[in-house]
Protein backbone atom coordinates (compact mmCIF):
# COMPACT_ATOMS: atom_id res chain seq x y z
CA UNK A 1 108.10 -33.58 0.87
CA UNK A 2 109.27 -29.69 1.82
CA UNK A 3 110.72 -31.16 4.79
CA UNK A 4 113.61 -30.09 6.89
CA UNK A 5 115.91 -30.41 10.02
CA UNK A 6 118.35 -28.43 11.69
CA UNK A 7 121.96 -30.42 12.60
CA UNK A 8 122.88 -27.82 15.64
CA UNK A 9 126.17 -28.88 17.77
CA UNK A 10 127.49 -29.14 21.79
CA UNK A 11 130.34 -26.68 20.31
CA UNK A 12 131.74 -25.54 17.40
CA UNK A 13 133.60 -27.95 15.41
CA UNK A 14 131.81 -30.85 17.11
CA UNK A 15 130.80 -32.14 12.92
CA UNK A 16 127.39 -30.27 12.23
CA UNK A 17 129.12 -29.73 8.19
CA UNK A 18 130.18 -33.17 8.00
CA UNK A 19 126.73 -34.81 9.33
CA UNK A 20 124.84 -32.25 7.11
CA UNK A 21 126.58 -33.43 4.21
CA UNK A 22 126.50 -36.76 5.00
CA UNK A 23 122.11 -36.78 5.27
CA UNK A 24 122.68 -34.70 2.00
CA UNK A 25 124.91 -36.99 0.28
CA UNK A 26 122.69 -40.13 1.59
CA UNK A 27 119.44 -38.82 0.85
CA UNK A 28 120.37 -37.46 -2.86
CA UNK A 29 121.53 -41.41 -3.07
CA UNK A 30 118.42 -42.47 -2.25
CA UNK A 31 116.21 -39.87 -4.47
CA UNK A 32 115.42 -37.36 -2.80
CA UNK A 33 115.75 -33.33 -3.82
CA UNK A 34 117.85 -32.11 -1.00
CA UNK A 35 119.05 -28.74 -0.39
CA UNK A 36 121.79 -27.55 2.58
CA UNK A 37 120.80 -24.37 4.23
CA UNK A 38 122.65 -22.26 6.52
CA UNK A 39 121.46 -19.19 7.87
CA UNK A 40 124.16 -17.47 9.10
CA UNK A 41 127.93 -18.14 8.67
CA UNK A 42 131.26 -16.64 10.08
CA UNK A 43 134.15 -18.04 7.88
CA UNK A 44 137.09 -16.64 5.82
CA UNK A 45 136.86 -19.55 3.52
CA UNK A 46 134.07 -18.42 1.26
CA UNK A 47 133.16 -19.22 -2.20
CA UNK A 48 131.55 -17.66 -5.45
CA UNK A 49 128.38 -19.20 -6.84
CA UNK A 50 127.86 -18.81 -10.94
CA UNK A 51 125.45 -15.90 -10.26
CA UNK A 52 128.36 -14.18 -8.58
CA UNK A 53 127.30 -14.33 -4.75
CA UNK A 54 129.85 -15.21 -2.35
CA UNK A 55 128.58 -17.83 0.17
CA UNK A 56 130.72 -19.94 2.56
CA UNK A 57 133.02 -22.82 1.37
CA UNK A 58 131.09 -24.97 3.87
CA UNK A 59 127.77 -24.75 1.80
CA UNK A 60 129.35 -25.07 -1.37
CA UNK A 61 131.01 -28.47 -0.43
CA UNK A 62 127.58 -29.67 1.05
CA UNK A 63 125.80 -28.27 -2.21
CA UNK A 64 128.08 -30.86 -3.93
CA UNK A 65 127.07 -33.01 -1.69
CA UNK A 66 123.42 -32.96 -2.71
CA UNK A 67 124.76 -33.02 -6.39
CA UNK A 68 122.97 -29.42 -6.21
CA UNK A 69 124.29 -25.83 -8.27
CA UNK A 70 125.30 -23.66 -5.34
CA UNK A 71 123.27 -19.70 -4.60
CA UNK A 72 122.71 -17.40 -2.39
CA UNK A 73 120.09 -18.81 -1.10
CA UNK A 74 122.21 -21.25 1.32
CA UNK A 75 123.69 -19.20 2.97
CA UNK A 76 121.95 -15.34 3.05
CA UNK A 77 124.39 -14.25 5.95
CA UNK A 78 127.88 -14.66 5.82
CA UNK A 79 130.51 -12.29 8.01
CA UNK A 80 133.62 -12.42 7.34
CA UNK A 81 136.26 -11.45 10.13
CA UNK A 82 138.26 -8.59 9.96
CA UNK A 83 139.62 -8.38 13.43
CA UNK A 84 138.52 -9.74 16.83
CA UNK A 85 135.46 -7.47 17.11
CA UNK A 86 134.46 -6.32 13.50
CA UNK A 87 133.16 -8.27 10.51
CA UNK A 88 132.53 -7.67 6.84
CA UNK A 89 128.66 -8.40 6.70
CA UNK A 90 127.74 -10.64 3.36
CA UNK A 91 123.77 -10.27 2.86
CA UNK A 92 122.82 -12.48 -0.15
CA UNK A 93 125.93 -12.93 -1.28
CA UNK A 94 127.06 -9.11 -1.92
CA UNK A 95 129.07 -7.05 0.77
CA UNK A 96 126.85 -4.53 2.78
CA UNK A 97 129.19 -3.05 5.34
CA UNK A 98 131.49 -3.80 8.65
CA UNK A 99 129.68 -3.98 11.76
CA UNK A 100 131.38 -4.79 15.45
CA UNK A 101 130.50 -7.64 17.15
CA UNK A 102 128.06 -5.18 19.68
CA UNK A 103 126.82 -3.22 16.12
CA UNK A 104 125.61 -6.94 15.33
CA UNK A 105 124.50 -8.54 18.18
CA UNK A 106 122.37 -5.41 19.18
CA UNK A 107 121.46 -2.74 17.00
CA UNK A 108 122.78 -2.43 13.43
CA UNK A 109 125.42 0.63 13.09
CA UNK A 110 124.27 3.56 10.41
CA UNK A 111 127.59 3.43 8.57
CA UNK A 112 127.24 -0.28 7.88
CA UNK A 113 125.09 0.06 4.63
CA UNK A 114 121.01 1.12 3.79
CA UNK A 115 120.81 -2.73 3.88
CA UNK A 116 121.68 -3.24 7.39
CA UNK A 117 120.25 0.33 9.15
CA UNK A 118 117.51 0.11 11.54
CA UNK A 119 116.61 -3.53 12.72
CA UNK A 120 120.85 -4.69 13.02
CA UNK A 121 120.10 -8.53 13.36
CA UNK A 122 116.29 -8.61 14.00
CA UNK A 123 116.30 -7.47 10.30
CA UNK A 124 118.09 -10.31 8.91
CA UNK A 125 115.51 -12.73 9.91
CA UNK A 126 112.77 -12.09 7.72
CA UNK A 127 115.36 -12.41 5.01
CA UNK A 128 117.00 -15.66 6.22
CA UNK A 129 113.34 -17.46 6.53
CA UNK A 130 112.64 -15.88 3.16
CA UNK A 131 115.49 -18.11 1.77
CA UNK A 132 115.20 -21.26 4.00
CA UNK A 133 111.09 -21.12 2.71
CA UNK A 134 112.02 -21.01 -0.96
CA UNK A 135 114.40 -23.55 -0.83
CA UNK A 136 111.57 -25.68 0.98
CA UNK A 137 109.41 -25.11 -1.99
CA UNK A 138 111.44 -26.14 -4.27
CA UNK A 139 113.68 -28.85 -2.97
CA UNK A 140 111.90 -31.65 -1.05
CA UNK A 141 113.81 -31.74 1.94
CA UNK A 142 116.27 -29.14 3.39
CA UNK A 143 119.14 -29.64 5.70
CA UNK A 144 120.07 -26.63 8.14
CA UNK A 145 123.50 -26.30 9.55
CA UNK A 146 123.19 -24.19 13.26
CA UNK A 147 126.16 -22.55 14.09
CA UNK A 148 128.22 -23.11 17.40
CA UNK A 149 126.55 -23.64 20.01
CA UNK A 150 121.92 -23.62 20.20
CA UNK A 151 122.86 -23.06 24.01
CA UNK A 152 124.76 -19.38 23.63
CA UNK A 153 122.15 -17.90 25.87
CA UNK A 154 123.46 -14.65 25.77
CA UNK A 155 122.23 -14.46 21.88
CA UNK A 156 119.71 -16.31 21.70
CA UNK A 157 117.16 -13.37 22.12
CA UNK A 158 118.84 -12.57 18.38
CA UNK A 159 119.44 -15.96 17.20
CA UNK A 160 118.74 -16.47 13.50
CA UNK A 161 120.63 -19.52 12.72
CA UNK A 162 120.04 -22.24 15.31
CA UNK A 163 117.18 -22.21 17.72
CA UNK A 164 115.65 -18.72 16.74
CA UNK A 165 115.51 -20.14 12.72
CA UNK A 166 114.74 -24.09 14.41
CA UNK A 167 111.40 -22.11 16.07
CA UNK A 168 110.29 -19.91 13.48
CA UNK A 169 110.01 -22.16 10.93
CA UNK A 170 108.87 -25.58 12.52
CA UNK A 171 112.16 -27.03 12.11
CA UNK A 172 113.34 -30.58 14.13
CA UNK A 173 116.60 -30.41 15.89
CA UNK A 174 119.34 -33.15 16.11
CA UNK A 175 122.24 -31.94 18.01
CA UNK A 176 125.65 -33.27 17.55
CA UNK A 177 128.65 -33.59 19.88
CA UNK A 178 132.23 -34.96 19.59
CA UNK A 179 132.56 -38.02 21.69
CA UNK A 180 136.38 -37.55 20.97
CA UNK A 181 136.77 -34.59 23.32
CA UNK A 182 135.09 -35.99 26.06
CA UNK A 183 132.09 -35.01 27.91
CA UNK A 184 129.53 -35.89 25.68
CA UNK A 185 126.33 -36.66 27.81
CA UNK A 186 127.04 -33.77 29.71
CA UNK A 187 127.08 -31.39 26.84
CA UNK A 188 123.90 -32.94 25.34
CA UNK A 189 122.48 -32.92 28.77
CA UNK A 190 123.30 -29.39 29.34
CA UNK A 191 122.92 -28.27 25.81
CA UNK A 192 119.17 -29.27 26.49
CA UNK A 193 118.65 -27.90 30.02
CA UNK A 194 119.78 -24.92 28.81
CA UNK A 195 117.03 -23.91 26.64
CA UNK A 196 113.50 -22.54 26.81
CA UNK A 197 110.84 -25.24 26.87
CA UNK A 198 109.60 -23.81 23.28
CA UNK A 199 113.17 -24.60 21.97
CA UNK A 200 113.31 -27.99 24.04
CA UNK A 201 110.18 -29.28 22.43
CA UNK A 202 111.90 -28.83 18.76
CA UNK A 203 115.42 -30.89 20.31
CA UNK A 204 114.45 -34.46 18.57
CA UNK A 205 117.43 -36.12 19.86
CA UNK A 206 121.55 -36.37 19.35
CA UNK A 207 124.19 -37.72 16.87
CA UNK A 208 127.10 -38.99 18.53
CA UNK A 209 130.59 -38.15 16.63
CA UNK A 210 133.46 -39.45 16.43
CA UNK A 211 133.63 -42.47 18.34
CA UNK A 212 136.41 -44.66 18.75
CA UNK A 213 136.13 -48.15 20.05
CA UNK A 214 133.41 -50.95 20.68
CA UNK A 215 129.51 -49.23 20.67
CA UNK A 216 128.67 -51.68 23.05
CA UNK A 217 130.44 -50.19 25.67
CA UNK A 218 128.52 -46.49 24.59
CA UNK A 219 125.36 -47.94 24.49
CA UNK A 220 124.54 -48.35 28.48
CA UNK A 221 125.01 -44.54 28.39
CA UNK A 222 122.82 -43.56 25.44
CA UNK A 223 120.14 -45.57 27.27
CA UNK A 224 120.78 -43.70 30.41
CA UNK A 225 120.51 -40.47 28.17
CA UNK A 226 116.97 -41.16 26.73
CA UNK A 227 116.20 -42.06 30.43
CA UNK A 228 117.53 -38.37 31.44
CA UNK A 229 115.87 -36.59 28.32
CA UNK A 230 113.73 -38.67 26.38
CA UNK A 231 115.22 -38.33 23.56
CA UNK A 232 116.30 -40.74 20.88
CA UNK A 233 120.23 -40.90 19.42
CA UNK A 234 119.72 -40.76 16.11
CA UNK A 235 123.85 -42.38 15.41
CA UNK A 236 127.03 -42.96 16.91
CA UNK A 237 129.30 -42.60 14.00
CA UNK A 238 132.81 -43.68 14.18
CA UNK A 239 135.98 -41.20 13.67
CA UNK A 240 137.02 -41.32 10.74
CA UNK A 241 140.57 -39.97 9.15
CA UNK A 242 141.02 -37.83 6.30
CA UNK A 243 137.29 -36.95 5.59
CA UNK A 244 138.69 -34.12 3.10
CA UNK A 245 135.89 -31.24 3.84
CA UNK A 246 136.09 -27.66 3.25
CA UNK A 247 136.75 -26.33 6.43
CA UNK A 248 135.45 -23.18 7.27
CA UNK A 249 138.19 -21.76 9.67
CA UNK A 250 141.30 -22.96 10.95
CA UNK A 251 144.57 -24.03 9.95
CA UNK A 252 143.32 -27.83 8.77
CA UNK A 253 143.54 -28.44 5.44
CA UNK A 254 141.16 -31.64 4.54
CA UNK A 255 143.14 -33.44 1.84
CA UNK A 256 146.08 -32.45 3.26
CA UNK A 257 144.59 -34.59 6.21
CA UNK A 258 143.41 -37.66 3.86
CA UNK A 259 147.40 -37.42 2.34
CA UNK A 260 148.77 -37.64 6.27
CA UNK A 261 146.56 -40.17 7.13
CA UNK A 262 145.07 -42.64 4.70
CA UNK A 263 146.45 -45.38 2.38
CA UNK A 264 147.70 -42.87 -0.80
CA UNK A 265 149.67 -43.75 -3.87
CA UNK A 266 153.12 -43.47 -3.43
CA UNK A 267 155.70 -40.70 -5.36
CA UNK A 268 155.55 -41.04 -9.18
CA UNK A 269 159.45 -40.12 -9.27
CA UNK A 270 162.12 -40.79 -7.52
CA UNK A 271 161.45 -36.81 -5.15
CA UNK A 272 158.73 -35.79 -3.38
CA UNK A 273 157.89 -32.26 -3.48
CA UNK A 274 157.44 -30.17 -0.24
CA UNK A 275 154.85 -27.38 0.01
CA UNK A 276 155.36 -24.12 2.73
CA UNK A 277 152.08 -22.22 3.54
CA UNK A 278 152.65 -18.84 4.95
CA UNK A 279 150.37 -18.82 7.97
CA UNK A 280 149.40 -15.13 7.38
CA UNK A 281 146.68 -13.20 9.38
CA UNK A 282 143.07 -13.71 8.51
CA UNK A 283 143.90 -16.31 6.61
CA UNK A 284 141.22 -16.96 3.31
CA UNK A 285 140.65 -20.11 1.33
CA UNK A 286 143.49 -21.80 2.15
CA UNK A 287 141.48 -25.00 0.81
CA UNK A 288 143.51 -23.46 -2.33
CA UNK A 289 146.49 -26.04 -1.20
CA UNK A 290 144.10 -28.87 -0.89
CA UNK A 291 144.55 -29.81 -4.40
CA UNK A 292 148.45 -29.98 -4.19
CA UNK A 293 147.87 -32.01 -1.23
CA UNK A 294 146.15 -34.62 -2.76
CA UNK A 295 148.83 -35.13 -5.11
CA UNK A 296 150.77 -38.43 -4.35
CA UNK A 297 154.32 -37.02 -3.07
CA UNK A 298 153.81 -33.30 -2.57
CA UNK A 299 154.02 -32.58 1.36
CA UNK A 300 151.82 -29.45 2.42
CA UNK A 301 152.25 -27.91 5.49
CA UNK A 302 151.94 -24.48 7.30
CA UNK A 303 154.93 -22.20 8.45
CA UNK A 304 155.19 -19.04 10.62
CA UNK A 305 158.76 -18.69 10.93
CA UNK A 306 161.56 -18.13 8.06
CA UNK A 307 163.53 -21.11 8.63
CA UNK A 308 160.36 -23.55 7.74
CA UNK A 309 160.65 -22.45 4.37
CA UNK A 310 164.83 -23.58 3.75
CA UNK A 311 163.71 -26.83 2.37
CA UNK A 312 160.57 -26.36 0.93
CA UNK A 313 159.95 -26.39 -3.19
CA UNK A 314 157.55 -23.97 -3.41
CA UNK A 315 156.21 -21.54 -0.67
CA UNK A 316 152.28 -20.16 -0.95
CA UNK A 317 151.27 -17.10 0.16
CA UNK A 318 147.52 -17.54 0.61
CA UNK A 319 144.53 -15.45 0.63
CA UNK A 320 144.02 -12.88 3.41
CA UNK A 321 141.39 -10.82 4.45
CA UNK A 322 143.90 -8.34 5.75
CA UNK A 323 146.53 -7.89 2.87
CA UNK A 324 148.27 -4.94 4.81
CA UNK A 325 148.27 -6.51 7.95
CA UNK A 326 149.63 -9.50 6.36
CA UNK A 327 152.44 -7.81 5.05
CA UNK A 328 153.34 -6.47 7.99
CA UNK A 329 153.19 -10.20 9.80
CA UNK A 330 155.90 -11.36 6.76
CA UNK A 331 158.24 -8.13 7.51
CA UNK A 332 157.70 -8.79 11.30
CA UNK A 333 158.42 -12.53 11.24
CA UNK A 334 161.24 -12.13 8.90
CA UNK A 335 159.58 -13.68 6.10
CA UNK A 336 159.49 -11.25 3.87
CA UNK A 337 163.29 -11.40 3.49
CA UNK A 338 163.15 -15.08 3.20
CA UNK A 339 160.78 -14.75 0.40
CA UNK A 340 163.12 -11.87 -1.56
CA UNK A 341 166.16 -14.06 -0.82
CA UNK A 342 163.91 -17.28 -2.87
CA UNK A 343 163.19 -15.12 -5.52
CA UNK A 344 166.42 -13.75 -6.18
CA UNK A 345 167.91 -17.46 -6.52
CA UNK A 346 164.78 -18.63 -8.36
CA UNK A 347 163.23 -21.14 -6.16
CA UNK A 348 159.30 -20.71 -6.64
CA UNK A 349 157.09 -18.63 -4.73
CA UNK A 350 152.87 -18.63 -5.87
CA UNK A 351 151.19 -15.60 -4.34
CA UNK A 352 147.23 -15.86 -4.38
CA UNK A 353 144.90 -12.85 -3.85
CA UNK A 354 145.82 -11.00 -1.07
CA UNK A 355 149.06 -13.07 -1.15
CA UNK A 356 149.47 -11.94 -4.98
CA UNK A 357 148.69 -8.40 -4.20
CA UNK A 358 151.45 -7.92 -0.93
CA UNK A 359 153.79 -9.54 -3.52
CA UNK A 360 153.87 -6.26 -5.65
CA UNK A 361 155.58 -2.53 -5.67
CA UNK A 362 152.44 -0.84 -4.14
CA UNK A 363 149.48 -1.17 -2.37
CA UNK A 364 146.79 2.13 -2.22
CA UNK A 365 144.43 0.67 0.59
CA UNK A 366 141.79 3.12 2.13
CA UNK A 367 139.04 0.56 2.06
CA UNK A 368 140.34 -2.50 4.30
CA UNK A 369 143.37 -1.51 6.34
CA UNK A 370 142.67 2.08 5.62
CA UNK A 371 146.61 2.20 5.92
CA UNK A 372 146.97 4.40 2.91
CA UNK A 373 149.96 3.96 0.82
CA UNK A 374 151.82 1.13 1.51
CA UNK A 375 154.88 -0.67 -0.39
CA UNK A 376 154.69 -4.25 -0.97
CA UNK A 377 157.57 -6.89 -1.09
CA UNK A 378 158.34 -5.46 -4.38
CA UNK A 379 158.45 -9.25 -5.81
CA UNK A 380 156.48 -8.85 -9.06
CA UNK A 381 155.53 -5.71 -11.24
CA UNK A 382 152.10 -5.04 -9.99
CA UNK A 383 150.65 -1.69 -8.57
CA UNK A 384 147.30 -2.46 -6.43
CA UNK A 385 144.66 0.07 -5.27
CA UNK A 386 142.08 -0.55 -2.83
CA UNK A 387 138.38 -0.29 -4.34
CA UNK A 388 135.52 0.02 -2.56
CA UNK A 389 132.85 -2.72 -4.46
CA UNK A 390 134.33 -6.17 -4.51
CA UNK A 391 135.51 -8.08 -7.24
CA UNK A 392 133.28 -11.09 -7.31
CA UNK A 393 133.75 -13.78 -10.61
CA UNK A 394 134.01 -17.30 -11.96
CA UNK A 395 136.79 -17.00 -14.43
CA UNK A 396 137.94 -19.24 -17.39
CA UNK A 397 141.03 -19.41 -18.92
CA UNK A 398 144.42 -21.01 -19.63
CA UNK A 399 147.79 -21.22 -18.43
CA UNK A 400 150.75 -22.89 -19.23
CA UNK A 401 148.75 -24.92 -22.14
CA UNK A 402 146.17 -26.04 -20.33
CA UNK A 403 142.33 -24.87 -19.37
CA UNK A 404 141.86 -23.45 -16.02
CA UNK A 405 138.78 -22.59 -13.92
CA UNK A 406 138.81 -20.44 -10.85
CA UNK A 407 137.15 -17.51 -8.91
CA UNK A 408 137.89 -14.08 -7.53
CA UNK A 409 136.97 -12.43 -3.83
CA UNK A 410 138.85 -9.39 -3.57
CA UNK A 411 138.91 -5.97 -3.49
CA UNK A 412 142.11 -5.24 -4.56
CA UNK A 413 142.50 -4.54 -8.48
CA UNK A 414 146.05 -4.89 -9.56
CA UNK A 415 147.28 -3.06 -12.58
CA UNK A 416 150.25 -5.51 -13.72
CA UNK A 417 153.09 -3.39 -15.04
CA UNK A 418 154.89 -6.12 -16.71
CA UNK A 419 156.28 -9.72 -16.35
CA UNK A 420 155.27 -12.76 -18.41
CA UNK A 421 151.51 -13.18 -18.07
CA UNK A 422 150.01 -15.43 -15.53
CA UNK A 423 146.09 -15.48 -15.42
CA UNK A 424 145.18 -12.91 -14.75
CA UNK A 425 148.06 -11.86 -12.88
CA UNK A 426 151.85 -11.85 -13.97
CA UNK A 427 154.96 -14.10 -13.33
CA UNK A 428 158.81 -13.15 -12.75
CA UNK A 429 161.35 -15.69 -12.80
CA UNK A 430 160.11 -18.38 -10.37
CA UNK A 431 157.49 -15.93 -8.41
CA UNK A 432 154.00 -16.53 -9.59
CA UNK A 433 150.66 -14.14 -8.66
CA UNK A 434 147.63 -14.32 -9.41
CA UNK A 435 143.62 -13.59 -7.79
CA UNK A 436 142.25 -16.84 -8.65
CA UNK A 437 141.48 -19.30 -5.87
CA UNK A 438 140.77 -22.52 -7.17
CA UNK A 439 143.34 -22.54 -9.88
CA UNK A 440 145.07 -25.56 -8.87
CA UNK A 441 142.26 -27.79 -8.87
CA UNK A 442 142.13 -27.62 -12.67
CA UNK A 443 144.22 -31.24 -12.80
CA UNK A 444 146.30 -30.50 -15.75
CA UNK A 445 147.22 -26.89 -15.08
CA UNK A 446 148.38 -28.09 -12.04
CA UNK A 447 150.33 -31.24 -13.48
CA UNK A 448 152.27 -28.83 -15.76
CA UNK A 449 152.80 -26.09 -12.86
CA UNK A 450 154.46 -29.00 -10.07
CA UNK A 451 156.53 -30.12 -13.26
CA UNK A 452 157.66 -26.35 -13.39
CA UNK A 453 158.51 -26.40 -9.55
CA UNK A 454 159.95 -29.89 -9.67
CA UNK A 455 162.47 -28.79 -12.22
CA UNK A 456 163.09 -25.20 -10.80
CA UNK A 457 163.79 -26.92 -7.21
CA UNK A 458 165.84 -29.59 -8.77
CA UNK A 459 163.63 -32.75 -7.97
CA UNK A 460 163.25 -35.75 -9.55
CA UNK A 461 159.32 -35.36 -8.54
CA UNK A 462 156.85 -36.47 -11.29
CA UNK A 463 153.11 -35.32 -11.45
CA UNK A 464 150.70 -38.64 -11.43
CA UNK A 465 149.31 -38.59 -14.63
CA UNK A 466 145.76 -39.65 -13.45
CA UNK A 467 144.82 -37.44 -9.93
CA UNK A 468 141.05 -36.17 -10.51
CA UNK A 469 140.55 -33.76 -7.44
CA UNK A 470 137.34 -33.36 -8.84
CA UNK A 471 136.73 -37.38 -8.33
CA UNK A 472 138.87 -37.34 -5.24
CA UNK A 473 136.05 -34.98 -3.46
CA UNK A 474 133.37 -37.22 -4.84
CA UNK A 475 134.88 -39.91 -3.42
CA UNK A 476 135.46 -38.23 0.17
CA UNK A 477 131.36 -37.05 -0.28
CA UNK A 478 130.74 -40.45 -0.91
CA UNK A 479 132.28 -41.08 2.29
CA UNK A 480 130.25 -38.91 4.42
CA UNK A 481 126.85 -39.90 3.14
CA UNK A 482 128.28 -43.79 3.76
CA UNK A 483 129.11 -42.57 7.90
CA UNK A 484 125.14 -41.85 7.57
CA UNK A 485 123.73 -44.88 5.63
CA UNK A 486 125.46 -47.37 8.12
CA UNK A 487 125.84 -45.81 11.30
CA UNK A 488 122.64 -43.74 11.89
CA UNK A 489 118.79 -44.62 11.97
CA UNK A 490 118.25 -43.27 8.78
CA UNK A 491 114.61 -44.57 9.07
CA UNK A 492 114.10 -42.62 12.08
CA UNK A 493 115.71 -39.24 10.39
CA UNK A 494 113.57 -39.77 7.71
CA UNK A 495 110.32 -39.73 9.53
CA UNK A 496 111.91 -36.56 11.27
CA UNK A 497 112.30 -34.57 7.66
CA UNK A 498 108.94 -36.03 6.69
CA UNK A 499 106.96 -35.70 10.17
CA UNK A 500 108.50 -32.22 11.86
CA UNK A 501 109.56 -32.38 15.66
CA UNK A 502 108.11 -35.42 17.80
CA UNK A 503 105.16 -34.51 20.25
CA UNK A 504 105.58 -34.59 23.78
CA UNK A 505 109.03 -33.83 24.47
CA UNK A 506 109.55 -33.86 27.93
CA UNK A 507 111.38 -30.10 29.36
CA UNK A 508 114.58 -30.87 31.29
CA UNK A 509 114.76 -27.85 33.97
CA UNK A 510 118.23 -26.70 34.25
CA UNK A 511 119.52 -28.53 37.27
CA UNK A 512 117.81 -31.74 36.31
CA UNK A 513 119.33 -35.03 36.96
């Protein structure tokens, strides 16, 4: 086929990830060779693919999706956020320097990396259609995810994600907005208007998301929309709870979600087991807690203040793309004291990555903070130093009897001065470290590591002896490509992956009614 489509979106967050993994999951079901594609992602949630290229956590879920092996391919530009203006820049799946926002949006800064100099994000493009064109020769259809918004006019002139990719390569457009904030027809109105008429004429039509309530009362104004545009709606899908996605920001965890709001098994035993996330700075992965969310009786939620964590069984420190600056968030909250106080009466405390690595004596960090020497919580016997390649792996191992599969994003390397072995980490009393995310989605590693907290809290909480996350996520994919198959025209998509963008658009002129 060697078809494709771009799912662009009114705003961020309005469900381009979950409808792109919903037409990947539904057309995989129905035979084809799909691919997802994304040019160009900003996230903190990233993941490692088995060649050893980090990609976003976004394309890895919808890679699943397609019952597809995750690479670089997906996604060839990822940043990751460092601060409100800078970003690391990830170019095919390796790290090739920090840029500011103004180094990337205009021209590329010399200290950012051979890889980036001369061209900033001009040069990107060749490399992003590159990707998108060999995944079109070898899949036969690919499914593009734009980023924010295809009407960010003040970037478009360096767009290589949404409309900039969407022209260069021939690509239909369905745009998608969240019914559920209101607005809707505006913002697909205005999304349109907004754009050249070479970018209009590649706008197919709109998914509507998230829709509560009867469609026939929606359906006078999706009539009055193709009047206004003349463009088709290619589904109204309905909201629907606990969808359990990788996110790729934010402070949502998705099976948290599906725990707090679908149907779940109840407690094995007679306790459940509550769950405090530190809320640190630059957050990474947190979908590390999904797992123990999806357990029947374990209650995961976020905390920023020292208090939250009083009752809680077992407090995470999570992944951070600012390790010193996270530190400094614990000390400044009073966390940091909350956690020493835990640990000295043995309740458990799991540190992972940059929440392992603040947990030790010492940090050496001229790479990321730049802060120099810096002592850590002091917590476990670990000394870490700052290098300036990145640590990128898909390890194998075991812990407490039982196999475990993870990976590592860091560039931290901790030299682990003692303590009882943990991974590749170390553990002390009831404090646990170590730099694999993923961990705890190995199902019996983490039955035997809840029965550890469950006895070191006190609580009469039992592990279900049957939770497959692994079949839990195939059942919340299942899900998405099931919001596609019966509440879009997946006829009409079809002919839109097969046929390119419809001829004879009209161009709405901005000011159009």
């Amino acid at each position: 086929m060697g078809g494709g489509l771009l799912i662009a979106g009114t705003t961020s967050d309005a469900g381009k990830s979950v409808v792109t993994a919903g037409i990947c999951r539904w057309l995989v079901r129905q035979g084809v060779k799909v691919a997802p594609f994304k040019g160009q992602n900003m996230s903190l949630n990233s993941f490692v693919t088995r060649e050893g290229a980090e990609i976003g956590r976004a394309q890895a879920m919808q890679a699943q999706a397609a019952r597809v092996e995750p690479t670089a391919l997906m996604n060839p530009v990822l940043l990751k956020p460092g601060s409100d203006r800078s970003s690391q820049v990830v170019l095919m799946g390796k790290p090739v320097g920090e840029l500011s926002a103004r180094g990337f949006f205009g021209s590329a800064d010399p200290s950012s990396g051979a890889a980036l100099r001369g061209g900033g994000r001009e040069a990107l493009l060749g490399t992003v259609l590159e990707c998108l064109e060999e995944l079109r020769g070898t899949y036969d259809a690919v499914i593009c995810e734009g980023a924010g918004s295809p009407a960010e006019i003040n970037l478009r002139r360096t767009d290589i994600v949404n409309m900039g990719i969407a022209r260069a390569a021939r690509l239909p457009v369905v745009v998608v907005g969240d019914i559920d904030r209101g607005g809707v027809f505006a913002s697909f109105f205005g999304t349109t208007a907004l754009l050249s008429p070479e970018d209009q004429a590649l706008v197919a039509g709109y998914v509507v998301n998230k829709f509560r309530g009867d469609v026939s009362l929606l359906e006078p104004g999706i009539e009055m929309l193709r009047g206004l545009t003349g463009r088709h709606t290619y589904g109204i899908l309905p909201y629907a709870h606990g969808l359990g996605i990788d996110e790729e920001d934010g402070l949502r965890v998705s099976m948290r979600g599906a725990v707090r709001e679908s149907v779940v098994a109840p407690p094995v035993g007679e306790d459940v087991l509550r769950v405090a996330v530190c809320a640190v700075p630059l957050m990474s992965n947190f979908t590390d807690v999904d797992a123990l969310a999806a357990e029947p009786g374990v209650v995961v939620r976020f905390v920023d203040r020292p208090e939250e964590l009083a009752d809680a069984d077992l407090v995470v420190v999570p992944g951070t793309r600012g390790t010193v600056r996270a530190l400094e968030w614990l000390r400044e909250r009073g966390l940091a004291a909350e956690l020493a106080r835990r640990a000295a009466a043995g309740r458990p405390v799991l540190g992972i990555c940059g929440g392992f690595q603040l947990l030790g004596e010492h940090i050496e960090d001229d790479v990321e903070s730049r802060a120099g020497s810096v002592p850590g919580l002091g917590l476990l016997p670990v000394r870490v130093r700052f290098a300036a390649d990145k640590t990128l792996a898909r390890p194998v191992g075991a812990a407490l009897g039982e196999p475990v599969e993870g990976y590592e994003i860091h560039h931290g390397v901790a030299e682990v001065l003692g303590g009882e072995p943990f991974l590749d980490g170390c553990r002390v009393g009831a404090v646990w470290g170590t730099h694999w995310h993923g961990s705890l989605e190995s199902d019996g590693f983490r039955r035997r590591f809840l029965a550890q907290v469950a006895r070191a809290s006190g609580r009469r909480f039992v592990p279900a002896p049957d939770t497959s996350f692994g079949a839990l996520r195939e059942e919340q994919l299942d899900r998405l490509g099931d919001l596609i198959e019966e509440h879009a025209d997946t006829d009409a998509l079809l002919r839109l992956i097969e046929q390119g963008p419809p001829a004879g658009l009209p161009f709405i002129p901005p000011g159009a009614s």
